[in-house]
Each structure stands twice: as C-alpha cells, then as structure tokens.
N, C-alpha and C. Protein backbone atom coordinates (compact mmCIF):
# COMPACT_ATOMS: atom_id res chain seq x y z
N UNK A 1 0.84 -1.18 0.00
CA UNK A 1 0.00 0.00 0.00
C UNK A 1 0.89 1.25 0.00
N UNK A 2 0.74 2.04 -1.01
CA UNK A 2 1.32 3.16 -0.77
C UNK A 2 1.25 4.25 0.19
N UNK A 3 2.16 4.99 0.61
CA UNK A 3 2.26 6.30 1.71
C UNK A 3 1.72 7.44 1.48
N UNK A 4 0.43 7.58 1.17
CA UNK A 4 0.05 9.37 1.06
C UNK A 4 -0.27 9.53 2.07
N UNK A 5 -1.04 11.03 1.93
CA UNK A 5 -1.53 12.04 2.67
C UNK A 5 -2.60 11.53 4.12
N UNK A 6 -3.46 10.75 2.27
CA UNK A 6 -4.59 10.55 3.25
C UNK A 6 -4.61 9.02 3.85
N UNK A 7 -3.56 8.33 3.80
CA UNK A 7 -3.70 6.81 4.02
C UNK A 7 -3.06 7.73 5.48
N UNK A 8 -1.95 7.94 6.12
CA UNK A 8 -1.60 8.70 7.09
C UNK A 8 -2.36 9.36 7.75
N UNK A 9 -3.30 9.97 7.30
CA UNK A 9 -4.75 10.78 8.24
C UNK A 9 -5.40 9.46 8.34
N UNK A 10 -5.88 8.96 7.71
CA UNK A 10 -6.54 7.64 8.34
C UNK A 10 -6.43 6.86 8.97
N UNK A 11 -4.84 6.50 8.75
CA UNK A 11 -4.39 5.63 10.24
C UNK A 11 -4.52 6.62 11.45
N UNK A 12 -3.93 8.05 11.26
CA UNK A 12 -4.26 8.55 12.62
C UNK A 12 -5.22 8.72 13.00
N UNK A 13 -6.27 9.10 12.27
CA UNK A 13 -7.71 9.20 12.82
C UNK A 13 -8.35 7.89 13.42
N UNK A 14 -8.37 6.90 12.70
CA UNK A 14 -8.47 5.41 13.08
C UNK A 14 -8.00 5.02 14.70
N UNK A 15 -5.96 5.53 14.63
CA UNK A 15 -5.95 5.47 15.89
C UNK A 15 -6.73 6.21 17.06
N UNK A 16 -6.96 7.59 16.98
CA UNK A 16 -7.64 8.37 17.40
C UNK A 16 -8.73 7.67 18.65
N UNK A 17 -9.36 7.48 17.33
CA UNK A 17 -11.17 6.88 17.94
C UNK A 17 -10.59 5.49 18.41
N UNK A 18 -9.73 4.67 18.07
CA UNK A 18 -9.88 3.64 18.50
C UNK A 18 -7.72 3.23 19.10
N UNK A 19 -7.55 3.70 20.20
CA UNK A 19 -6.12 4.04 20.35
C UNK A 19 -5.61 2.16 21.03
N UNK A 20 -4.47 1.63 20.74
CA UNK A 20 -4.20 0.39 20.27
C UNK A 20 -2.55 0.30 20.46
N UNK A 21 -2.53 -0.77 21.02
CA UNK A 21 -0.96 -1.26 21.33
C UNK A 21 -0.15 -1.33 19.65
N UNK A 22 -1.07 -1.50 18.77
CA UNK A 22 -0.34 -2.40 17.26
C UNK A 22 -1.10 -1.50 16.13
N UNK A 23 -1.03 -0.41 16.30
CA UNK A 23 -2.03 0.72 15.47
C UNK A 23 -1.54 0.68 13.81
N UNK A 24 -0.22 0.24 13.63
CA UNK A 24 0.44 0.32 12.06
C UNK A 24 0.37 -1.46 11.50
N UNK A 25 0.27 -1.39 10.42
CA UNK A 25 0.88 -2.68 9.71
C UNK A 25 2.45 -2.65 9.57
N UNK A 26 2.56 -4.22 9.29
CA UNK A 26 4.11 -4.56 8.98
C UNK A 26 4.89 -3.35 8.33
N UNK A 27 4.50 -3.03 7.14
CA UNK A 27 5.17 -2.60 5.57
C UNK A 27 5.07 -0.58 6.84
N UNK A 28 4.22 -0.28 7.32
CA UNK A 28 4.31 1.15 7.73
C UNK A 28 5.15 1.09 8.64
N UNK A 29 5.32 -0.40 9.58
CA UNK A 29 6.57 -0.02 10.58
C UNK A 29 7.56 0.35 10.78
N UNK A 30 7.67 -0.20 9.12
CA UNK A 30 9.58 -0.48 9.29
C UNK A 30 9.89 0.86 7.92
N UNK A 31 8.75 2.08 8.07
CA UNK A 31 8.79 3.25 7.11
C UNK A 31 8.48 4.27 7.66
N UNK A 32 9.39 4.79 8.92
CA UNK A 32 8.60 5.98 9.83
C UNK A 32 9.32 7.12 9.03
N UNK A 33 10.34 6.58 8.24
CA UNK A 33 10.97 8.36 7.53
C UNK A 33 9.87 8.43 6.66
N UNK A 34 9.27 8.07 5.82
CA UNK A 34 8.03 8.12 4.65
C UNK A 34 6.63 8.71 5.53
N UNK A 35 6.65 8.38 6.66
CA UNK A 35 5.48 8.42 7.97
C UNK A 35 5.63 10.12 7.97
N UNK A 36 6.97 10.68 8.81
CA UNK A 36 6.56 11.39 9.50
C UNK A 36 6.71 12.70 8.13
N UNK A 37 7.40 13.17 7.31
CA UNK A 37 6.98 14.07 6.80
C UNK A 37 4.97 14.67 6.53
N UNK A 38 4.61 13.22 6.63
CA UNK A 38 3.27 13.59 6.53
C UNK A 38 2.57 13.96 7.74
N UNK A 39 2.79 13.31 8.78
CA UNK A 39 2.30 13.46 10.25
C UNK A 39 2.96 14.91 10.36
N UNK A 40 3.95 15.30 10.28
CA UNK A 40 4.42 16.80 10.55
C UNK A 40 3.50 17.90 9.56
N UNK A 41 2.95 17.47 8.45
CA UNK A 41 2.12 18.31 7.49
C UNK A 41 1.00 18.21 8.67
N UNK A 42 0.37 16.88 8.93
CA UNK A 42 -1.11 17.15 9.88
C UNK A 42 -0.81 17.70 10.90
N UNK A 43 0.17 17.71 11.44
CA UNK A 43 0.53 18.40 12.64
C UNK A 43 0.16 20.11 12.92
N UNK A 44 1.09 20.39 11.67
CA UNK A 44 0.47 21.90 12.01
C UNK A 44 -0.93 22.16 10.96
N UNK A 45 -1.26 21.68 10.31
CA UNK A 45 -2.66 22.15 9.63
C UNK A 45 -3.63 21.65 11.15
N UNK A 46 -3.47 21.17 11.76
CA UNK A 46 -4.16 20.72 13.26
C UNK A 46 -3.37 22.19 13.64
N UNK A 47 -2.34 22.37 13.73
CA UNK A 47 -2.08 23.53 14.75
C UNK A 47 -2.68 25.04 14.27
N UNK A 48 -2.54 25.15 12.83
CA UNK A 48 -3.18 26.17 12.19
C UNK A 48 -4.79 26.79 12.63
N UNK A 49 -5.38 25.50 13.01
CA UNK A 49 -6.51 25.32 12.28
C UNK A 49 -7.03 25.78 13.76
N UNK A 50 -6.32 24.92 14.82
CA UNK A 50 -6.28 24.96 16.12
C UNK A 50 -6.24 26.51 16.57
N UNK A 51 -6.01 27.24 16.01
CA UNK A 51 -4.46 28.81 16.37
C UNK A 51 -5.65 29.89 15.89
N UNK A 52 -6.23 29.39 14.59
CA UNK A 52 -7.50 30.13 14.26
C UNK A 52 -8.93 29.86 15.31
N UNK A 53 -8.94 29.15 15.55
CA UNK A 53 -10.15 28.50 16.65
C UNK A 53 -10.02 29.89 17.83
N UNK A 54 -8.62 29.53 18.22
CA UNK A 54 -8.26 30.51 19.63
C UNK A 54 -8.52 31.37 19.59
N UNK A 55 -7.91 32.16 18.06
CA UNK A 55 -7.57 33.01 18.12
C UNK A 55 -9.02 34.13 17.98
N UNK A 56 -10.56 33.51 17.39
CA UNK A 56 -11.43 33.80 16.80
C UNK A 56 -12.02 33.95 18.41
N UNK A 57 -11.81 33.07 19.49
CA UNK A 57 -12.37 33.62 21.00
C UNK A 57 -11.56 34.04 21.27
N UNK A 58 -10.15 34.92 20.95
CA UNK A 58 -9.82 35.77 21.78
C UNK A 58 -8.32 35.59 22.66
N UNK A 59 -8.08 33.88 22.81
CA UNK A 59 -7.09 33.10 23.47
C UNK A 59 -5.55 33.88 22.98
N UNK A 60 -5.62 33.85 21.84
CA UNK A 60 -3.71 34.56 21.93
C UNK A 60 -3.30 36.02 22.27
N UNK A 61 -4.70 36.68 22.68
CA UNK A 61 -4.42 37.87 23.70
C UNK A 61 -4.17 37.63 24.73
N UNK A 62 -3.82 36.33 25.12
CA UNK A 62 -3.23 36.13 26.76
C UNK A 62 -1.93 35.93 26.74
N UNK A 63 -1.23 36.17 28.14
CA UNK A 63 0.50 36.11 28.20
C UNK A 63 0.95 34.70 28.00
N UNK A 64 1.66 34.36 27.45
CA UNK A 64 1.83 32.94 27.35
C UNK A 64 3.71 33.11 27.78
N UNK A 65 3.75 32.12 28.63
CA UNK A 65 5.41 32.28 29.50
C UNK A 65 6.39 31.84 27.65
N UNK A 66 6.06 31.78 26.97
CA UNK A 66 7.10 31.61 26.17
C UNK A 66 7.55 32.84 25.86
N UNK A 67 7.11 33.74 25.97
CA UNK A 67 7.07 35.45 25.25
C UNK A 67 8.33 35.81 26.56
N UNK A 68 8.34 35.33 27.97
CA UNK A 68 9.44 35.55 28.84
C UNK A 68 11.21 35.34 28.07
N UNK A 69 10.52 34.49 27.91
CA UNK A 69 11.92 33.43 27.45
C UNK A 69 12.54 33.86 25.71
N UNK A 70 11.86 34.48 25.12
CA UNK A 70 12.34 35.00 23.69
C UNK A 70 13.01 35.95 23.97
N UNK A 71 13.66 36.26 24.89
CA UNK A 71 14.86 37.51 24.71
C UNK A 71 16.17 36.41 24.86
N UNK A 72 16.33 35.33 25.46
CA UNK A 72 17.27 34.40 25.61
C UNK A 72 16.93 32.79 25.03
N UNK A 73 17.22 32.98 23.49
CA UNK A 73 16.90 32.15 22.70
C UNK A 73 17.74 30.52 22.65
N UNK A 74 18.71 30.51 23.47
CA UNK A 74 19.43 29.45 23.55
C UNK A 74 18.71 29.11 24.86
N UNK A 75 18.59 29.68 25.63
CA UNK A 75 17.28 28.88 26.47
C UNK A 75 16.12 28.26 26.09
N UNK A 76 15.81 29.50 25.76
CA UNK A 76 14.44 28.42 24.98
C UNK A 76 14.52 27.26 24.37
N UNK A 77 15.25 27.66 23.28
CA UNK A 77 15.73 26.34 22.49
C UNK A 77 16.46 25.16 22.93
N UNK A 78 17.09 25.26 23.99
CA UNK A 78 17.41 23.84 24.97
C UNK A 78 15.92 23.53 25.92
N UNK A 79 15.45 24.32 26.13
CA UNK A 79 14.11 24.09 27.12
C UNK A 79 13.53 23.10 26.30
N UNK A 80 12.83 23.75 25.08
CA UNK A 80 12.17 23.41 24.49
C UNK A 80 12.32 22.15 23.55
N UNK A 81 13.33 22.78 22.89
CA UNK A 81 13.82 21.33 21.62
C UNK A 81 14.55 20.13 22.66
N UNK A 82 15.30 20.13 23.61
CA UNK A 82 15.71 19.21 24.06
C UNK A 82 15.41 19.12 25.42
N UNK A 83 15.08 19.50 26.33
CA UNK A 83 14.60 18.99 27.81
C UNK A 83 13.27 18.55 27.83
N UNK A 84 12.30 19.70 27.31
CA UNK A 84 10.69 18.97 27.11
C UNK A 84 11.07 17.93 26.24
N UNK A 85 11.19 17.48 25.26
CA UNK A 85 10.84 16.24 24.60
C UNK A 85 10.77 15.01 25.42
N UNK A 86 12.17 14.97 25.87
CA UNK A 86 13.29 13.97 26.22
C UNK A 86 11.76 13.76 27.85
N UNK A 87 12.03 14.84 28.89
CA UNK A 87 11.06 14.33 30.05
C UNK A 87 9.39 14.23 30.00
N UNK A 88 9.05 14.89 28.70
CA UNK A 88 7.49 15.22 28.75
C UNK A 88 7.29 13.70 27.79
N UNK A 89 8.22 13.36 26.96
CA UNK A 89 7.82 11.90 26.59
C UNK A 89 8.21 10.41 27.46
N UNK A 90 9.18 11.29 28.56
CA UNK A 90 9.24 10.15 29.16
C UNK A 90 7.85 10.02 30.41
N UNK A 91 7.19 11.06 30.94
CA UNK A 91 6.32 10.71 31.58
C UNK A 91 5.29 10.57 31.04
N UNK A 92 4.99 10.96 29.73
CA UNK A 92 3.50 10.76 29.29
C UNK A 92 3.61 9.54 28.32
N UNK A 93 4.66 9.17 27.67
CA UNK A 93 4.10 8.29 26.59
C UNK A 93 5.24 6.90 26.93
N UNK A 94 6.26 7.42 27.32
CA UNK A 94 7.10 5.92 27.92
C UNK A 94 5.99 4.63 28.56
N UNK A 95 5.46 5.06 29.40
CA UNK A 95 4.76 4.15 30.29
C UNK A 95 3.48 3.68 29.27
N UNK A 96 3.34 4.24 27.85
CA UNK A 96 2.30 2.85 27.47
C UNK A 96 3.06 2.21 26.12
N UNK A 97 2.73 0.96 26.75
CA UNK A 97 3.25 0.12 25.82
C UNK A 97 2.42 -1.35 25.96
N UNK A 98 2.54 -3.02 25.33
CA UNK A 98 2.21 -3.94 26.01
C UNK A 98 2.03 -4.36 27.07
N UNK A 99 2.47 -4.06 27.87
CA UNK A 99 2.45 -4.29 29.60
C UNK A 99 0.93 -3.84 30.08
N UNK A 100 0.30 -2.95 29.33
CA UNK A 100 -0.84 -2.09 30.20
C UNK A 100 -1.90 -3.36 29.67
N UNK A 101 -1.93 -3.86 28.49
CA UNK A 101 -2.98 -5.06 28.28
C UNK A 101 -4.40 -4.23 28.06
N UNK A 102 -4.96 -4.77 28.90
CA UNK A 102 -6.63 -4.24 28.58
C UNK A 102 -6.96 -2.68 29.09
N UNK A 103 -5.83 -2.71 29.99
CA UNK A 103 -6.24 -1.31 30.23
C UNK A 103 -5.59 0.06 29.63
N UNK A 104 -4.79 -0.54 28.29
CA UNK A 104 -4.30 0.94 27.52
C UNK A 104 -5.02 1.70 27.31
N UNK A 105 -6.45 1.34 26.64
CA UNK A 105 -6.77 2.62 26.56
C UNK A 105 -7.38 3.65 27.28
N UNK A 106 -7.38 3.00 28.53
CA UNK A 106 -7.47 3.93 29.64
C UNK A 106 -6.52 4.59 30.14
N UNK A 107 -4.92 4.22 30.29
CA UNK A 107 -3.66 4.48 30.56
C UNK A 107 -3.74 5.53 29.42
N UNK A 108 -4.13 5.56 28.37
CA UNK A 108 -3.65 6.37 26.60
C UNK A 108 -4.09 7.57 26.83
N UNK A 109 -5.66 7.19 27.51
CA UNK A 109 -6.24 8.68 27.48
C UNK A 109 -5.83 9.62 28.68
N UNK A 110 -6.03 8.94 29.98
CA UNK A 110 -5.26 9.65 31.33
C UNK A 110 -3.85 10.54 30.94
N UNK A 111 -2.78 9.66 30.25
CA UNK A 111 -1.56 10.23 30.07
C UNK A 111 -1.64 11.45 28.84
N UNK A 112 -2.56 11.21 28.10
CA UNK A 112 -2.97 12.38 26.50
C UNK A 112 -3.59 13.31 27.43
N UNK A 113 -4.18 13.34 28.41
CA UNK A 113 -5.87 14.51 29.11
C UNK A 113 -4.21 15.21 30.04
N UNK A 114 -3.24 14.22 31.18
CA UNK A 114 -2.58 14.62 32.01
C UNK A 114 -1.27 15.51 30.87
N UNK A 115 -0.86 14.91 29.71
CA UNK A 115 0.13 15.94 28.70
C UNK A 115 -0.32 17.22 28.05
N UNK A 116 -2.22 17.40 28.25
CA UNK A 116 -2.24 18.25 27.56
C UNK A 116 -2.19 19.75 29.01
N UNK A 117 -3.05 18.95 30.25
CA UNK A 117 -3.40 19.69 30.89
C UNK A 117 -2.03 20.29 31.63
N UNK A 118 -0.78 19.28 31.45
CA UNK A 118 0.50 19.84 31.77
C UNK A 118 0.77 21.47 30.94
N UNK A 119 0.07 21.45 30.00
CA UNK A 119 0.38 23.07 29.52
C UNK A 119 -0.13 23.93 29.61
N UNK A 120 -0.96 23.60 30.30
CA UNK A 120 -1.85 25.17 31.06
C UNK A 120 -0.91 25.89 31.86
N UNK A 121 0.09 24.93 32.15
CA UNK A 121 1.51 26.06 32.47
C UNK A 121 2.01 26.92 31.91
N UNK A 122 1.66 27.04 30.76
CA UNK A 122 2.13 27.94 29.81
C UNK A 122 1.92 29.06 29.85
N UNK A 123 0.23 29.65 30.39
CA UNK A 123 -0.14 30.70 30.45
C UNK A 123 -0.05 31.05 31.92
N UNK A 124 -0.07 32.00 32.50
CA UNK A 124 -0.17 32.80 33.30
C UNK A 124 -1.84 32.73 34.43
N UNK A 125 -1.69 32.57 35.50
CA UNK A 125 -2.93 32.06 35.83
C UNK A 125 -4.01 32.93 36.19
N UNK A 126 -3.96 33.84 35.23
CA UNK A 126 -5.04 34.93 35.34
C UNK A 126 -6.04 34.33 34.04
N UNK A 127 -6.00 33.45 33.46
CA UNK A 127 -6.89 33.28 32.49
C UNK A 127 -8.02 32.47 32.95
N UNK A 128 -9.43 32.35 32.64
CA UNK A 128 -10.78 32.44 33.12
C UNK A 128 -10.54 30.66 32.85
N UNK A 129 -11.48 29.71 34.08
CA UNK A 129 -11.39 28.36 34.17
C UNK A 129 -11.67 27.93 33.07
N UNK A 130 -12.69 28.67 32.51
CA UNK A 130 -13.83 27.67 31.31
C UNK A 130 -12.67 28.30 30.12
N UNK A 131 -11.54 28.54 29.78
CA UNK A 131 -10.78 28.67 28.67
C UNK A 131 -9.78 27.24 28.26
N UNK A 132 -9.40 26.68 29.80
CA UNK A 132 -8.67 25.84 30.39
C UNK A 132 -8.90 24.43 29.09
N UNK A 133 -9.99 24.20 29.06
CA UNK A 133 -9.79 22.75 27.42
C UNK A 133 -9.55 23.26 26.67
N UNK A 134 -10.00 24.78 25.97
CA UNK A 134 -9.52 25.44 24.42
C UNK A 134 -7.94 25.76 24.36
N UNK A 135 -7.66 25.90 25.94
CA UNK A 135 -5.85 26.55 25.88
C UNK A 135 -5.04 25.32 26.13
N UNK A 136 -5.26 24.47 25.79
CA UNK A 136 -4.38 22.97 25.85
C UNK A 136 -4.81 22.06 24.33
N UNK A 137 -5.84 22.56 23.90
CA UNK A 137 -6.67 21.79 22.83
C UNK A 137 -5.42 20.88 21.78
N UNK A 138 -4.54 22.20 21.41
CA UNK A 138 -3.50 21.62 20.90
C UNK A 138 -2.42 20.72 21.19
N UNK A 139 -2.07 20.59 22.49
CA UNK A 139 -1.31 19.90 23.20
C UNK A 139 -2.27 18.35 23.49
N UNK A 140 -3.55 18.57 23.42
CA UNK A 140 -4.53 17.57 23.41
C UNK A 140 -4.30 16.69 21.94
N UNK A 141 -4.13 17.21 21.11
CA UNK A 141 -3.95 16.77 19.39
C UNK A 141 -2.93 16.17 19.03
N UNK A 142 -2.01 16.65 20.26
CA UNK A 142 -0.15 16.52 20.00
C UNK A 142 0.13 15.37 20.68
N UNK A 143 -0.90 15.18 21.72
CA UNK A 143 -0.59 14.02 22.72
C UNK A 143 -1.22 12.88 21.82
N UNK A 144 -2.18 12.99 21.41
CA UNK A 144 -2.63 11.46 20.37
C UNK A 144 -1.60 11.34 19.15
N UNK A 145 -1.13 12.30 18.53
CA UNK A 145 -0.01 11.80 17.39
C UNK A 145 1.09 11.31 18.08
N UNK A 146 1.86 11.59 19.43
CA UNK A 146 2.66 11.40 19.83
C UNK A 146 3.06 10.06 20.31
N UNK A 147 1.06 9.88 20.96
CA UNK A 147 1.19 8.42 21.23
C UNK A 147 0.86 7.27 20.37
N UNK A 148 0.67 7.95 19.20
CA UNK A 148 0.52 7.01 17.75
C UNK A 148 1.98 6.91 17.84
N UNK A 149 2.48 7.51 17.23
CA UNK A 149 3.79 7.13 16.98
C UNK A 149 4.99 6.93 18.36
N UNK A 150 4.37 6.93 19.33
CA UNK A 150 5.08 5.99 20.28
C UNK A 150 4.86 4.10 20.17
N UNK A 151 3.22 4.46 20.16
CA UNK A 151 3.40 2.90 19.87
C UNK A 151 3.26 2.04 18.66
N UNK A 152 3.59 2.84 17.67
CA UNK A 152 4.01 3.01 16.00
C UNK A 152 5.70 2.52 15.86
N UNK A 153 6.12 3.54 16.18
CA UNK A 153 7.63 3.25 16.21
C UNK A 153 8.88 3.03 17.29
N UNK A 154 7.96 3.43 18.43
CA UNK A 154 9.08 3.46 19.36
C UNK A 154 9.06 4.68 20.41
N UNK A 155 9.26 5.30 21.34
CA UNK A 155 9.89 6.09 22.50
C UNK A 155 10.78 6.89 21.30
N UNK A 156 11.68 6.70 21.07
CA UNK A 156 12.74 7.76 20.23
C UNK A 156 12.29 8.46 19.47
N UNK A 157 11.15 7.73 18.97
CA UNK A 157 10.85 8.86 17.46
C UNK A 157 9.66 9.74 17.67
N UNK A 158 9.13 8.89 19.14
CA UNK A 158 8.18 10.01 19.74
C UNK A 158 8.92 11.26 20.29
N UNK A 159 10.07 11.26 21.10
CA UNK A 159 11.20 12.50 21.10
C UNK A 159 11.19 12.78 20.08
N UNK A 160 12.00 12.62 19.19
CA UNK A 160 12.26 13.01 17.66
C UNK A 160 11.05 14.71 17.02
N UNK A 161 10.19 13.64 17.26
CA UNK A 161 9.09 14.21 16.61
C UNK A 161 8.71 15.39 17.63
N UNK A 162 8.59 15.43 18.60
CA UNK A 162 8.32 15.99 19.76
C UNK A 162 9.52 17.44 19.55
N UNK A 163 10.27 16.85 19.39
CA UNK A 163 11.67 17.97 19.27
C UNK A 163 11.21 18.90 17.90
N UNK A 164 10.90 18.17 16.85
CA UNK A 164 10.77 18.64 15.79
C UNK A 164 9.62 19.60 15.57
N UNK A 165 8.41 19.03 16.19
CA UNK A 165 7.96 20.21 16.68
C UNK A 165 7.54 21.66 17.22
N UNK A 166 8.58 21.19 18.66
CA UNK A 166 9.14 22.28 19.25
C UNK A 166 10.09 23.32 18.70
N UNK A 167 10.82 22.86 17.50
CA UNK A 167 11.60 23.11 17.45
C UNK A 167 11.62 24.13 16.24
N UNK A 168 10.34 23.70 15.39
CA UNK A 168 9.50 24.80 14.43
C UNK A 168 9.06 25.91 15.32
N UNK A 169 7.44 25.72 16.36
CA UNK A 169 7.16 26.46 16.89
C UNK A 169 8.40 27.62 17.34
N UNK A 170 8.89 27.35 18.18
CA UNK A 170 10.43 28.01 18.44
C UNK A 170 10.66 28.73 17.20
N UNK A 171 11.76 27.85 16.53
CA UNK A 171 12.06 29.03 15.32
C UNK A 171 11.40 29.88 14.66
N UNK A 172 9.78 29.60 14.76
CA UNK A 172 8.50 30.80 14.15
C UNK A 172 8.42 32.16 14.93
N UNK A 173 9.25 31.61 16.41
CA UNK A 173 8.81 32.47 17.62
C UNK A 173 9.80 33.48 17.47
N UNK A 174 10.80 33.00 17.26
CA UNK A 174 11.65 34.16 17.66
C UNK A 174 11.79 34.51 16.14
N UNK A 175 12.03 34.35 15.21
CA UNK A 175 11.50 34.67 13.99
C UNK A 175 10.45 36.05 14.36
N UNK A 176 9.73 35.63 14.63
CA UNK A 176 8.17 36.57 14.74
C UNK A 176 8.90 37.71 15.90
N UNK A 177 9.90 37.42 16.63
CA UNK A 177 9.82 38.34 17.81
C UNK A 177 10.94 39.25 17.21
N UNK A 178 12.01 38.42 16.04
CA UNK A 178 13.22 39.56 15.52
C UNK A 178 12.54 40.43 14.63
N UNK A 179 10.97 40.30 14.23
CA UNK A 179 10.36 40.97 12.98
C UNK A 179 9.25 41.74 14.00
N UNK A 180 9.29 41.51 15.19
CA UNK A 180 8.12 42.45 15.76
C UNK A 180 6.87 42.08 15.15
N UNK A 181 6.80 40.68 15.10
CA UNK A 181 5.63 39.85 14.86
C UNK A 181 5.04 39.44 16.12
N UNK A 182 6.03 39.29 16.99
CA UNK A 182 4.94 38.35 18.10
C UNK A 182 5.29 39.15 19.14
C-alpha cells in the first residue's frame, strides 16, 4: 500500500477513535521516515486550524510564559527542543506500551488529558477556568499523534518528533519576535 496524505490521516484518525498497542501494519513499521513528513504536514494544519479556533475567542491575547523566554533564545531552544521532549515523553508516553494489556486505553487517554493539561503552564494564571480545554486543545492533538507514533515506532521517534515540533514552533517564535511579529 502506498504512503500518502490521506492513508496517514486515516491511520491517525483510526488510531484516534480507537487508540491500540499495534495501530500500524508490517510494511508502515519499518517506514517511519516516509510516515513522518506527513504526520508533521497534519501536525500543524491541526495547529493552524487549532491557532485560528483561539484566536477567533480571543485566546492569543493572553501572556503565554514563552514570550518571557524569547529575549534568551538558547534557552528556549534547549528548554524546548531538548529537555521537554526527552522528560514530557518520558512521563507521558514511555509508560504505554504492552504491559498495560486491557487497560491501555485507559492508561492512553489519562496520560494524553494529564500531557495536555501539563500546559496550562504555559499561560499565566489569570486566564478564566472555562478557557482551560480550548488553551491545551493543541497539546490535546499533540498528545494522540505522539502516542501514535510511540506505539508506531518506538519512545525515540516520539522524542524526535516531539523535538521537531518544538523546534518549528520556536524558530517561528523568535522569527516573529526579531520581525516584531509576536
């Protein structure tokens, strides 16, 4: 079977609704470089799409602690591209694997609801309770691809990907902040 766009949205969506120790076939396992260019396309058209949602109630008029940290960009960029990956995938997505049995997908969703709600750290805690699911929504989206492709390919390439991520957002940021964009 060939690798497009939409065979890749379908497995993820598939995993999605129905999240699974063995979510890929043989022939997609052993092809995560062919995988992730596409998962990184859904990634941000999810983040885009996500960013317009917010942004239409109002959400990116709030302080978000990354805007601290863009005057010292080698911070960030170790924060971000390499310390979050490395510990935010080791507590949220390390721990599911075969071992959990019948109860992954209860373990899948606890650790996706506990990775997203870990980023309400982000903002500043003056923002109103009932904003609290729309201001993680994305980190909610990030945690199901993450744990597709944890138990897709492995722990590493869930870092990987995780980094790669971060590691756009980041470079958009300070990008946006040397242009008096953000």
């Amino acid at each position: 079977m060939e690798i497009t766009f939409s065979t890749v949205w379908r497995s993820l969506i598939d995993f999605a609704l129905n999240p699974r120790q063995n979510p890929l076939s043989d022939q997609y396992r052993t092809l995560p470089h062919k995988f992730f260019p596409y998962l990184l396309g859904i990634d941000f058209l999810l983040m885009f799409f996500l960013s317009a949602i917010l942004s239409m109630v109002g959400v990116e008029e709030m302080d978000h602690e990354i805007e601290k940290l863009l005057d010292d960009p080698l911070l960030l960029a170790g924060m971000a591209i390499f310390i979050a990956p490395i510990v935010e995938e080791a507590i949220f997505r390390l721990p599911i694997g075969p071992w959990l049995g019948k109860y992954f997908k209860v373990i899948f969703w606890i650790l996706t609801f506990g990775f997203a709600a870990l980023h309400l750290t982000n903002f500043n805690s003056s923002f109103p309770i009932y904003l609290a699911p729309l201001l993680v929504l994305p980190q909610f989206f990030l945690g199901i691809m993450l744990g597709y492709i944890r138990v897709g390919w492995g722990f590493w390439y869930a870092v990987f990907f995780h980094a790669t991520h971060n590691g756009i957002l980041v470079g958009l940021a300070l990008i946006g902040a040397k242009f008096g964009l953000a």
